[in-house]
Protein backbone atom coordinates (compact mmCIF):
# COMPACT_ATOMS: atom_id res chain seq x y z
CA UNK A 1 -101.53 -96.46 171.44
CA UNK A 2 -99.85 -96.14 168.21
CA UNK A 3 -100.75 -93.23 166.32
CA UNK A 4 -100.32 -91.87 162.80
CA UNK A 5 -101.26 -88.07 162.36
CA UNK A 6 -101.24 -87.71 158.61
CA UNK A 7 -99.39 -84.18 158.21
CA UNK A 8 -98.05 -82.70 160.82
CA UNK A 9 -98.58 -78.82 160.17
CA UNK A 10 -99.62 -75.87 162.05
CA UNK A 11 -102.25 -77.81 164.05
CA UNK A 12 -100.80 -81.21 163.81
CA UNK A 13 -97.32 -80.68 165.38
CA UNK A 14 -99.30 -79.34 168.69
CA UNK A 15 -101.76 -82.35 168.11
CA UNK A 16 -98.44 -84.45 168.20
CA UNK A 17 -97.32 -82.78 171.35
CA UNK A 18 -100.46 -83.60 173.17
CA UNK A 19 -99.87 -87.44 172.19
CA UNK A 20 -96.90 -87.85 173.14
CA UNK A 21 -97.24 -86.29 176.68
CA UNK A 22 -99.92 -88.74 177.03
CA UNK A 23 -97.80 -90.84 176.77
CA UNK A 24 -98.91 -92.45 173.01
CA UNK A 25 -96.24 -94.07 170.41
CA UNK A 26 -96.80 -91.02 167.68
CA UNK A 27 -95.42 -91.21 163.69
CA UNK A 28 -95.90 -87.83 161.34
CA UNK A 29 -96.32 -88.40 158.04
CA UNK A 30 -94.44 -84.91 156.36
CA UNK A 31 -93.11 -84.03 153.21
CA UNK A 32 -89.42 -82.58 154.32
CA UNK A 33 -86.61 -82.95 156.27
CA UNK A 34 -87.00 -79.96 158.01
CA UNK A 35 -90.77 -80.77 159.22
CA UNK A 36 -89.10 -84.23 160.36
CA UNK A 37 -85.98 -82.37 162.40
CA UNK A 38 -89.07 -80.66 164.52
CA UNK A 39 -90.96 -83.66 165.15
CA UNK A 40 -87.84 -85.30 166.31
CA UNK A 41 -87.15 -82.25 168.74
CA UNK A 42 -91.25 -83.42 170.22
CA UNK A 43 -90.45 -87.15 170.46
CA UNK A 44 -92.56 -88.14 167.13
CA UNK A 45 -91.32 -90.50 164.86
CA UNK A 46 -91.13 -88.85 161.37
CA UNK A 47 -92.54 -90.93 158.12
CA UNK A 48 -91.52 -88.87 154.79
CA UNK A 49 -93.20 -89.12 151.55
CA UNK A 50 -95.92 -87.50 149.50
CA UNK A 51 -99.13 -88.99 151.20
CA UNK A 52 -100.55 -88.52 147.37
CA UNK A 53 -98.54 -90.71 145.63
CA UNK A 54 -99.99 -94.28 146.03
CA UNK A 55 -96.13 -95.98 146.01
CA UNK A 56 -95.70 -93.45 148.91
CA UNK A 57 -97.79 -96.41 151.12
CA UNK A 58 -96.11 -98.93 150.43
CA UNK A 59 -93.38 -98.72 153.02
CA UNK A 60 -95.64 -97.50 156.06
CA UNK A 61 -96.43 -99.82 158.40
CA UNK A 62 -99.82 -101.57 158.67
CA UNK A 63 -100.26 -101.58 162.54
CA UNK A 64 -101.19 -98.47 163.78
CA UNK A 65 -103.88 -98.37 166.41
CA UNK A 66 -105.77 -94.64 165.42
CA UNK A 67 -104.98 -92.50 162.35
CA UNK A 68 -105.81 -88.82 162.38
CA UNK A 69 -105.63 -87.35 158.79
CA UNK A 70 -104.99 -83.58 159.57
CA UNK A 71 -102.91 -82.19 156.72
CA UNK A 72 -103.54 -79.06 154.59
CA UNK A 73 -104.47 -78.36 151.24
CA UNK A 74 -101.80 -75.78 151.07
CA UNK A 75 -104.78 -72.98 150.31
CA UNK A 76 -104.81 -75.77 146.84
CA UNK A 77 -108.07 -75.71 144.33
CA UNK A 78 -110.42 -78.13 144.11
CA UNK A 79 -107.95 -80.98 142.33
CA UNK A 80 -105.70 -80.30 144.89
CA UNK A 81 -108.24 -81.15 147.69
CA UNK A 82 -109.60 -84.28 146.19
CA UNK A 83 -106.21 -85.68 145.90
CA UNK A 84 -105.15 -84.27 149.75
CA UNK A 85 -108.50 -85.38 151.11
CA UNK A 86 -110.43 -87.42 149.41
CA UNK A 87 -107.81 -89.30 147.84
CA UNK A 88 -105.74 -88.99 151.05
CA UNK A 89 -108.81 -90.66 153.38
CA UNK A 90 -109.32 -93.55 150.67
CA UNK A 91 -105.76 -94.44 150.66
CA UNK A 92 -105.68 -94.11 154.48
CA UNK A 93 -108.87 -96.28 155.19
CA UNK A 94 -107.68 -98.99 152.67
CA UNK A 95 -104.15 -99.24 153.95
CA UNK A 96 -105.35 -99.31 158.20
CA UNK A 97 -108.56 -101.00 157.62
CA UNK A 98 -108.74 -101.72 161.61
CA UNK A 99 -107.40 -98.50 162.69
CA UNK A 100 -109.84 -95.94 164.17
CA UNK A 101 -110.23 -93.38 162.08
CA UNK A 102 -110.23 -89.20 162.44
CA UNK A 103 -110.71 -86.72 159.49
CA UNK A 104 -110.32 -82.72 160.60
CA UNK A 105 -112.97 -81.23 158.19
CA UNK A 106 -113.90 -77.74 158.72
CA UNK A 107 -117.13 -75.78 159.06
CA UNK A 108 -117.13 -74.69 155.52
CA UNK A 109 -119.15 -77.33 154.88
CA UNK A 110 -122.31 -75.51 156.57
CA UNK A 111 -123.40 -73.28 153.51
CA UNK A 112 -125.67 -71.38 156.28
CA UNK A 113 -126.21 -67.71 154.86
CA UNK A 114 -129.37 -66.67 157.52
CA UNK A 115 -127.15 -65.97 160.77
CA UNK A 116 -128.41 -69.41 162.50
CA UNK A 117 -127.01 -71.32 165.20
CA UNK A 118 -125.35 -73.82 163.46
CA UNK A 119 -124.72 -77.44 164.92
CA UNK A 120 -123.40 -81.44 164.01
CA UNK A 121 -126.78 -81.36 163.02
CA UNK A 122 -127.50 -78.81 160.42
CA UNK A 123 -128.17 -78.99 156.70
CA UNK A 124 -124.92 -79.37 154.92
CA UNK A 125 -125.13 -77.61 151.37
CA UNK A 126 -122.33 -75.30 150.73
CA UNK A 127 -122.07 -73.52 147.77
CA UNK A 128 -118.20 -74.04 147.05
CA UNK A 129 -116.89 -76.95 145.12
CA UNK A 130 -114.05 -77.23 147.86
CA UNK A 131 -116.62 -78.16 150.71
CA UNK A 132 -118.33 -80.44 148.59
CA UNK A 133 -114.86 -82.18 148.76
CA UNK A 134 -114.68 -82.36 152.54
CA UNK A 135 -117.97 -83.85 152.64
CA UNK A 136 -116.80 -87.02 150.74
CA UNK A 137 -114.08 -87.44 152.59
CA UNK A 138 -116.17 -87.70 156.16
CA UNK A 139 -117.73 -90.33 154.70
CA UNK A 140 -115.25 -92.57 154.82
CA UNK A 141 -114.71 -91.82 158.17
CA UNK A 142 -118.19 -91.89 158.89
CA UNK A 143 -118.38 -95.38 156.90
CA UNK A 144 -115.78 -96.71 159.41
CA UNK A 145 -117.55 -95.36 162.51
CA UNK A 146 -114.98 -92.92 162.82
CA UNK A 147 -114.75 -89.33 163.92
CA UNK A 148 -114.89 -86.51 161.75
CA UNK A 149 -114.16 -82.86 163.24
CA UNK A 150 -114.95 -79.48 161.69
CA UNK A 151 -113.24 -76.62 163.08
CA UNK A 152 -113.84 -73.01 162.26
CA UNK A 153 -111.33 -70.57 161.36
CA UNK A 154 -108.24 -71.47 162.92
CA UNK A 155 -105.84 -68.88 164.66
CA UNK A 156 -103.08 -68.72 166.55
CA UNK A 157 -99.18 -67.48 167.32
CA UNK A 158 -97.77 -66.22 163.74
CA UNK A 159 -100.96 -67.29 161.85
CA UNK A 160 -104.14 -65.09 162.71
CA UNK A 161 -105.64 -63.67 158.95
CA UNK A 162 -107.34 -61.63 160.73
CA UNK A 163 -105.20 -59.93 163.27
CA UNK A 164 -102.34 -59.68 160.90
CA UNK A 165 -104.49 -58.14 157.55
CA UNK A 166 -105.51 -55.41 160.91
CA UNK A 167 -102.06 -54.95 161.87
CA UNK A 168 -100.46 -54.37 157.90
CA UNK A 169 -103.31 -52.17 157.21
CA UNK A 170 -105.06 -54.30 154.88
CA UNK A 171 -108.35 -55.03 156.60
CA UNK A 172 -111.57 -54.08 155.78
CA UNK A 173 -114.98 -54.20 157.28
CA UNK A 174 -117.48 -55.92 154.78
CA UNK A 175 -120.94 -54.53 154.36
CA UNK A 176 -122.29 -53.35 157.62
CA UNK A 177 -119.85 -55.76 159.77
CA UNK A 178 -122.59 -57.91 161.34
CA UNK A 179 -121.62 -61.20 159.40
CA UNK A 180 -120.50 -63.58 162.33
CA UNK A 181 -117.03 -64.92 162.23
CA UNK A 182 -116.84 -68.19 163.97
CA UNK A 183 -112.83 -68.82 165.03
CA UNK A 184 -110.67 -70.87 167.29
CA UNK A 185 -107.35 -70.83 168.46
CA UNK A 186 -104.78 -73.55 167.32
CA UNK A 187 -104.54 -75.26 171.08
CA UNK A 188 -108.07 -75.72 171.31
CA UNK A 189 -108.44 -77.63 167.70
CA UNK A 190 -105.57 -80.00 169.49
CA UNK A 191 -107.25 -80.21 172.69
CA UNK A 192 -110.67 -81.44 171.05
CA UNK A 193 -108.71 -84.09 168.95
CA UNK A 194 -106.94 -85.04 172.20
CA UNK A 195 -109.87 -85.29 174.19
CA UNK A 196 -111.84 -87.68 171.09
CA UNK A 197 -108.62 -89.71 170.79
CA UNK A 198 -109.07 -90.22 174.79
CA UNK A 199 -112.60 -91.10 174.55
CA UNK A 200 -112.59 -94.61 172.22
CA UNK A 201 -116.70 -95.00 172.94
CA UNK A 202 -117.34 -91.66 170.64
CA UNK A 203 -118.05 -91.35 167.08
CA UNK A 204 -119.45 -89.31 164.60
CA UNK A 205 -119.27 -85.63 163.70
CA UNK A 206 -118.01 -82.79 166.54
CA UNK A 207 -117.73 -79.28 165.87
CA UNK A 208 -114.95 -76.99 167.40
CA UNK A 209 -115.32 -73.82 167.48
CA UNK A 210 -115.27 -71.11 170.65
CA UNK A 211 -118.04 -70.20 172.65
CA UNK A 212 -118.87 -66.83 171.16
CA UNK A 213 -119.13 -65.84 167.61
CA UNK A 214 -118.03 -62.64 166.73
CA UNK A 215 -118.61 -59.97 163.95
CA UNK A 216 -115.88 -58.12 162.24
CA UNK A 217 -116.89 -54.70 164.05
CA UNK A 218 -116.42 -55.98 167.14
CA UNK A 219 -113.28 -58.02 166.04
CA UNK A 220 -111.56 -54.74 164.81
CA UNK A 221 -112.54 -52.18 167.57
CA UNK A 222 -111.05 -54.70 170.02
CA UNK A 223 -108.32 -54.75 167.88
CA UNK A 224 -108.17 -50.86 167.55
CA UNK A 225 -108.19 -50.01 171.63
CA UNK A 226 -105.52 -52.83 172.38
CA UNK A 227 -103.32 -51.16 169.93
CA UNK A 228 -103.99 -47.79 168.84
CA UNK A 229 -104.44 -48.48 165.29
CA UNK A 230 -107.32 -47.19 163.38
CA UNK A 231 -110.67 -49.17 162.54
CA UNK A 232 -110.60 -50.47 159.47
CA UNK A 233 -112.64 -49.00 156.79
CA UNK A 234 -115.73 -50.33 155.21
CA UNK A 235 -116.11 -52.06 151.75
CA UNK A 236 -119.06 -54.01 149.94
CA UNK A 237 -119.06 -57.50 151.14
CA UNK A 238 -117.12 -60.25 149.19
CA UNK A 239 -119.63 -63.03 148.09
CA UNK A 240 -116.37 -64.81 145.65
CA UNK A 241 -114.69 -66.43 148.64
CA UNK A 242 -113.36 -69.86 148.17
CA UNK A 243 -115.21 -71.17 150.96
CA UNK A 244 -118.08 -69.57 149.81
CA UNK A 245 -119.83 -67.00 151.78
CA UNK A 246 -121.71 -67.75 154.77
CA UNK A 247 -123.21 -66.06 157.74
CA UNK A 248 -124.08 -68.15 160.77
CA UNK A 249 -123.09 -68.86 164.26
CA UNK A 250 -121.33 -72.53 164.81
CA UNK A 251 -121.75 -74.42 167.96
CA UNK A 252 -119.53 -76.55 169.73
CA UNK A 253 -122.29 -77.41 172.67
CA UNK A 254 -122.14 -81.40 171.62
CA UNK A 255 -118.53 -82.17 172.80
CA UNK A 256 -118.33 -79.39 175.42
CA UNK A 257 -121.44 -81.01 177.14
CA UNK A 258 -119.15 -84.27 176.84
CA UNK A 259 -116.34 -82.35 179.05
CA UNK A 260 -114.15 -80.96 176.81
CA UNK A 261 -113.10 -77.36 178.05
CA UNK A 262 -111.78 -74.60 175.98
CA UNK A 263 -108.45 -73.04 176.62
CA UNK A 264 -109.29 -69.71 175.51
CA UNK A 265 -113.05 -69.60 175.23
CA UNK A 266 -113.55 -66.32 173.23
CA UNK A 267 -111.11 -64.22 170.85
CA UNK A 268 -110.11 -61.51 173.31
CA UNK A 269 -108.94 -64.34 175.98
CA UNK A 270 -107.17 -66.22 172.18
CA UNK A 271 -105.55 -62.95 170.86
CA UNK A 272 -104.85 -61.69 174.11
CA UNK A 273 -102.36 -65.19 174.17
CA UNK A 274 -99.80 -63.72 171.40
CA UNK A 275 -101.33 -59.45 171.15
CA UNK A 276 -98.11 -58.05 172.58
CA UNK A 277 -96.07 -60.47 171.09
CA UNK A 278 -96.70 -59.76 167.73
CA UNK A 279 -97.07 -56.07 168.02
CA UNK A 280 -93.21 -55.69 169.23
CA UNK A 281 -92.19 -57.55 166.04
C-alpha cells in the first residue's frame, strides 16, 4: 500500500519503521530537513511543508491508499490544536477523499474522575477545551468509516515524564497517590496502528493502553528499589492540568481480544526496556 503518516515524530518514525518492513510504499509529511535525513536513513519517502498551511497541499500527491494523521501539537494551546488537528484532519479528508483514514487521539478525551474502567465505549465529556478538540477531529474519521485511536500516556527511550521528573528530583506524589495512571510504551502505540493498518475490515474507535493501570505510589517505589533514589514526597493534588484531571482505569480489551499483543504489557516490563540505560547517562 501507499501510505502517508502525517508527522513523523516520536511515535510516527517507529510507526514508519513498522510499514516499511511490511513491506508498504511509506511518505512522512515533516517540517525539517533534519526529520527528512532520518526518514531517509528508514526507507520513507520524506514530504516537507507545514501540514497547516493550506498551499502546503497543493503539491502532495492525491493517490495514497491509507493516511494516518499522527503528528503533535508540540504541548500547543487550544488554537494550536484546532489548526494541528482539526484543521489538519479536514484538510487531510478533503485532499484523499478515497484514502482510508486513521486519527491517533488520546484518552484525554474520557473526562472519567470516579476510578472506572474506562472503554471505546464510555461517556466522553472532558473538562479541557483541548479534548474537546480531539473529539472533532475523530469525527471526520469516524464520518469516513475510519479508525480513530486513543492512546494513554505515551513513554518510552529518552521521553518518560514520569521516570525522568523521578530521576531529576522533581516528582511528587499527589494527594494520597491512588489516582490511576494509565501509560504505554512508544512500540506498543506503533504496534496497534500496525496491526489496524493490517486489518482493512476494522473501523471505529480502539483504545491502547497496557494491561494494568498503575498509581503513582506504586510507580515511584518501583522506581525507588530499581535505583536507590528516594520516594518522592507528597503534595496536594493538581486539578489545573491541561488535560484536565481525571482518575480512571482505560482498557484496551476491544483490540487485544482482536489479537493484537502487547510488547511490554505493564510499566515494570516498559521501563525495565531503557532503566539502566538512562540511569548511566
Amino acid at each position: 500500500m501507499k501510505i502517508l503518516l502525517l508527522g513523523c515524530g516520536f511515535v510516527g518514525k517507529k510507526l514508519a519503521q513498522n510499514l516499511c518492513e511490511l513491506g508498504h510504499e511509506v511518505t512522512g509529511w515533516v517540517r525539517g530537513d533534519d526529520s527528512a535525513r532520518e526518514l531517509r536513513v528508514l526507507g520513507v519517502n520524506p514530504f516537507i511543508g507545514d501540514f497547516t498551511e493550506a498551499n502546503a497541499w497543493e503539491a502532495l500527491p492525491h493517490d495514497f491508499d491509507l493516511a494516518i494523521h499522527i503528528a503533535s501539537s508540540g504541548r500547543g494551546d487550544v488554537a494550536v490544536y484546532e489548526k494541528v488537528y482539526f484543521e489538519g484532519m479536514q484538510r487531510l479528508a478533503a485532499h484523499l477523499p478515497k484514502a482510508r483514514l486513521f486519527f491517533v487521539s488520546s484518552t484525554s478525551v474520557y473526562g472519567q474522575i470516579d476510578g472506572s474502567i474506562v472503554d471505546e465505549t464510555s461517556e466522553t465529556n472532558p473538562s479541557a477545551a483541548t479534548s474537546q478538540v480531539l473529539l472533532k477531529a475523530e469525527q471526520i474519521a469516524l464520518e469516513k468509516r475510519g479508525v480513530v485511536v486513543r492512546p494513554s500516556g505515551i513513554y518510552g527511550p529518552q521521553r518518560s515524564i514520569l521516570f525522568q521528573k523521578f530521576m531529576e528530583g522533581s516528582a511528587v506524589i499527589e494527594g494520597e497517590g491512588k489516582r490511576w495512571v494509565n501509560q504505554i510504551h512508544r512500540d506498543d502505540v506503533a504496534g496497534g496502528i500496525t496491526f489496524l493498518v493490517g486489518n482493512n475490515n476494522l473501523s471505529g474507535i480502539f483504545n491502547l493502553t497496557d494491561q494494568r493501570p498503575s498509581n503513582h505510589i506504586e510507580i515511584y517505589q518501583w522506581l525507588a528499589q530499581k535505583t536507590g533514589k528516594p520516594i518522592p514526597p507528597y503534595a496536594a493534588e493538581n486539578h489545573q492540568r491541561k488535560r484536565g484531571w481525571t482518575h480512571k482505569r482505560i482498557s484496551s480489551q476491544k483490540l487485544q481480544a482482536l489479537g493484537w499483543r502487547l510488547k511490554f504489557p505493564t510499566f515494570e516490563e516498559g521501563y525495565g526496556s531503557f532503566l539502566g540505560t538512562q540511569i548511566m547517562q
